[in-house]
C-alpha atoms as a PDB file:
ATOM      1  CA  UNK A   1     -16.441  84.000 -37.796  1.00  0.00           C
ATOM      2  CA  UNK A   2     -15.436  81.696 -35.343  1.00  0.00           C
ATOM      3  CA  UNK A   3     -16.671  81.604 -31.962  1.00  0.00           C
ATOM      4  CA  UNK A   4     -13.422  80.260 -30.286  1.00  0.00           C
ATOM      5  CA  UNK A   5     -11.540  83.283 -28.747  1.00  0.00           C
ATOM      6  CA  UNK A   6      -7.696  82.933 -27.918  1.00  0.00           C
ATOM      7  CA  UNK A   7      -7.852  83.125 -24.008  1.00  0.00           C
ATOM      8  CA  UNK A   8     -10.662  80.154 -24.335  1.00  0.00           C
ATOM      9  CA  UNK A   9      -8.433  77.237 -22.627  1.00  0.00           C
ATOM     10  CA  UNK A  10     -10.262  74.593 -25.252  1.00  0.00           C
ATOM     11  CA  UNK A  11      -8.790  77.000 -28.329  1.00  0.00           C
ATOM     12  CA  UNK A  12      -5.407  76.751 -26.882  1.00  0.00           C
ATOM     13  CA  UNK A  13      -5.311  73.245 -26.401  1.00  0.00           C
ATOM     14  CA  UNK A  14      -6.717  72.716 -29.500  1.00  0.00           C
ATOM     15  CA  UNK A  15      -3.404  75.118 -31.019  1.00  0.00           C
ATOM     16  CA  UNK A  16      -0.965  73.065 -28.927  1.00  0.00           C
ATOM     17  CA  UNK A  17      -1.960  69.701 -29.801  1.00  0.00           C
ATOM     18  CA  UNK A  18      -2.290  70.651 -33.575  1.00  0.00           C
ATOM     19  CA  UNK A  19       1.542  72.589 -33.883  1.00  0.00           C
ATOM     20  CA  UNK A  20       3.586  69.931 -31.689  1.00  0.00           C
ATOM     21  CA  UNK A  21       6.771  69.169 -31.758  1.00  0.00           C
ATOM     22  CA  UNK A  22       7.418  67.313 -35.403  1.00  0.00           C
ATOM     23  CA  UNK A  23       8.712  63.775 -34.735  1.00  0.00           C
ATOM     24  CA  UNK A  24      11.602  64.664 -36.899  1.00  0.00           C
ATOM     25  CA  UNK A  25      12.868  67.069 -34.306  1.00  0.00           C
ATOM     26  CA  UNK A  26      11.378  64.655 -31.013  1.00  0.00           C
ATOM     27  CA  UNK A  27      14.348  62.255 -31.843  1.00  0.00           C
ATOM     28  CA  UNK A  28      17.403  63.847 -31.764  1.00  0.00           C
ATOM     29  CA  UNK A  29      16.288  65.634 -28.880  1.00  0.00           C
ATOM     30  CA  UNK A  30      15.710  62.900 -26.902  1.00  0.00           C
ATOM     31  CA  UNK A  31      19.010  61.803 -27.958  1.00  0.00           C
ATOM     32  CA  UNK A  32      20.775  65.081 -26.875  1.00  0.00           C
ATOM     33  CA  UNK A  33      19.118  64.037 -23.806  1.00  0.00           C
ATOM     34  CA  UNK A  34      19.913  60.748 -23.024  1.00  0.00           C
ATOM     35  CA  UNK A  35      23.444  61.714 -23.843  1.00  0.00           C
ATOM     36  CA  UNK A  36      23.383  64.614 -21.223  1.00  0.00           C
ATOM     37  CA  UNK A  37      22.099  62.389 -18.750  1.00  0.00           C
ATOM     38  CA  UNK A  38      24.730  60.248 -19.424  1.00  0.00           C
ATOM     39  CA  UNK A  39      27.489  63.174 -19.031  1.00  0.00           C
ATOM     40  CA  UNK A  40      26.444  65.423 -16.598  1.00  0.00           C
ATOM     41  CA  UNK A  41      27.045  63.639 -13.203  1.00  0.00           C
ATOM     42  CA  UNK A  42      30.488  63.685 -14.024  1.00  0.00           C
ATOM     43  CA  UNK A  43      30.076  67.462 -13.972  1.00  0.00           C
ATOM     44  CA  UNK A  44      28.302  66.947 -10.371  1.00  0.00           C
ATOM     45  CA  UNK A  45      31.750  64.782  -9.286  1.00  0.00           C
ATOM     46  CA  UNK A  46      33.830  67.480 -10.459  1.00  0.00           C
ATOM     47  CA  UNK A  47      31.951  70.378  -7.982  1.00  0.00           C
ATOM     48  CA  UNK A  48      31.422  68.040  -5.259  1.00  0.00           C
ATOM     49  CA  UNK A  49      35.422  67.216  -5.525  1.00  0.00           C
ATOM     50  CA  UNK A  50      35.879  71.250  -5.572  1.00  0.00           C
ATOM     51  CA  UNK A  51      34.100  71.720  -2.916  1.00  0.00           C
ATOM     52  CA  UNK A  52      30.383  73.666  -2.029  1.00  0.00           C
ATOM     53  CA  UNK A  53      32.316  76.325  -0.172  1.00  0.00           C
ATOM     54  CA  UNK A  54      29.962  79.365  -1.842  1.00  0.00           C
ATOM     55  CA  UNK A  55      26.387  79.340  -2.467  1.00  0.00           C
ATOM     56  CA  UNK A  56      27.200  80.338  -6.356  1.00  0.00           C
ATOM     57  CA  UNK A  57      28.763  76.524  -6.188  1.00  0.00           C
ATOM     58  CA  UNK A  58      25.634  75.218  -3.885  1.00  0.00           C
ATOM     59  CA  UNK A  59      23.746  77.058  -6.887  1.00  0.00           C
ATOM     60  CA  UNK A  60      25.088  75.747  -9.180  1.00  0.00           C
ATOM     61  CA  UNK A  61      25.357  72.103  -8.151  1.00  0.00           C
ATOM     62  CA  UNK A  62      21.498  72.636  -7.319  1.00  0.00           C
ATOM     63  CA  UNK A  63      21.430  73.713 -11.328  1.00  0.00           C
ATOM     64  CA  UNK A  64      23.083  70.754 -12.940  1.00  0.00           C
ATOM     65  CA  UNK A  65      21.157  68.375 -10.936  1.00  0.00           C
ATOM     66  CA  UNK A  66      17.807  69.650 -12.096  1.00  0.00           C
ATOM     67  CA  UNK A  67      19.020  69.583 -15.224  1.00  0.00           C
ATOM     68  CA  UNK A  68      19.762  66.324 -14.905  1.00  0.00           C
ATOM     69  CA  UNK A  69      16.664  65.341 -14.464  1.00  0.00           C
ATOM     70  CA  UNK A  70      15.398  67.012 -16.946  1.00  0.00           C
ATOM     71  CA  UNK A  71      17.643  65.382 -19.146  1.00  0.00           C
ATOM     72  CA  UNK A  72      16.326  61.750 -17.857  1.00  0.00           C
ATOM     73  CA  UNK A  73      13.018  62.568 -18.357  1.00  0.00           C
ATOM     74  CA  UNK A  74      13.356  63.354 -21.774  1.00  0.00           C
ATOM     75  CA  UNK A  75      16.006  60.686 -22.979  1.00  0.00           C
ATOM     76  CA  UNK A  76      14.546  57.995 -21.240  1.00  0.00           C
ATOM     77  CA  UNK A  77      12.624  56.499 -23.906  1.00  0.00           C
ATOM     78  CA  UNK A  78      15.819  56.844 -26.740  1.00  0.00           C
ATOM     79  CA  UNK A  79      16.728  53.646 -28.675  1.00  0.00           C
ATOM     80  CA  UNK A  80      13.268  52.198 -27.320  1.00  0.00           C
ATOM     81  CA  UNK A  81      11.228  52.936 -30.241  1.00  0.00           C
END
């Protein structure tokens, strides 16, 4: 029996690391997301030219930019590798 137990933080690590995102999935996610970065501030132009009148807008302005950013950090490397 093994001594590991699932709430030991070693055991999870351990299960993380080994079932990782394939590389055969990693790429066309990171395309999706360069791409996204790419198209979403013209989403951002089209509220800002709308107007932030209501804090649903101010919401979700606040939304797409963190998305955004998401977005870059995950695309960033595409079409370097």
């Amino acid at each position: 029996m093994s001594s590991s137990s699932i709430t030991d933080p070693g055991f999870l690590r351990e299960t993380l690391s080994r079932h990782s995102l394939p590389q055969s999935l990693a790429q066309p996610v990171k395309r999706v997301s360069f791409w996204a970065a790419i198209i979403l501030p013209f989403m951002h132009l089209s509220l800002l030219i709308a107007g932030l009148d209501s804090p649903s807008m101010i919401l979700a302005f606040a939304a797409l930019v963190a998305l955004n950013i998401c977005a870059l950090y995950v695309g960033h490397t595409y079409g370097h590798e």
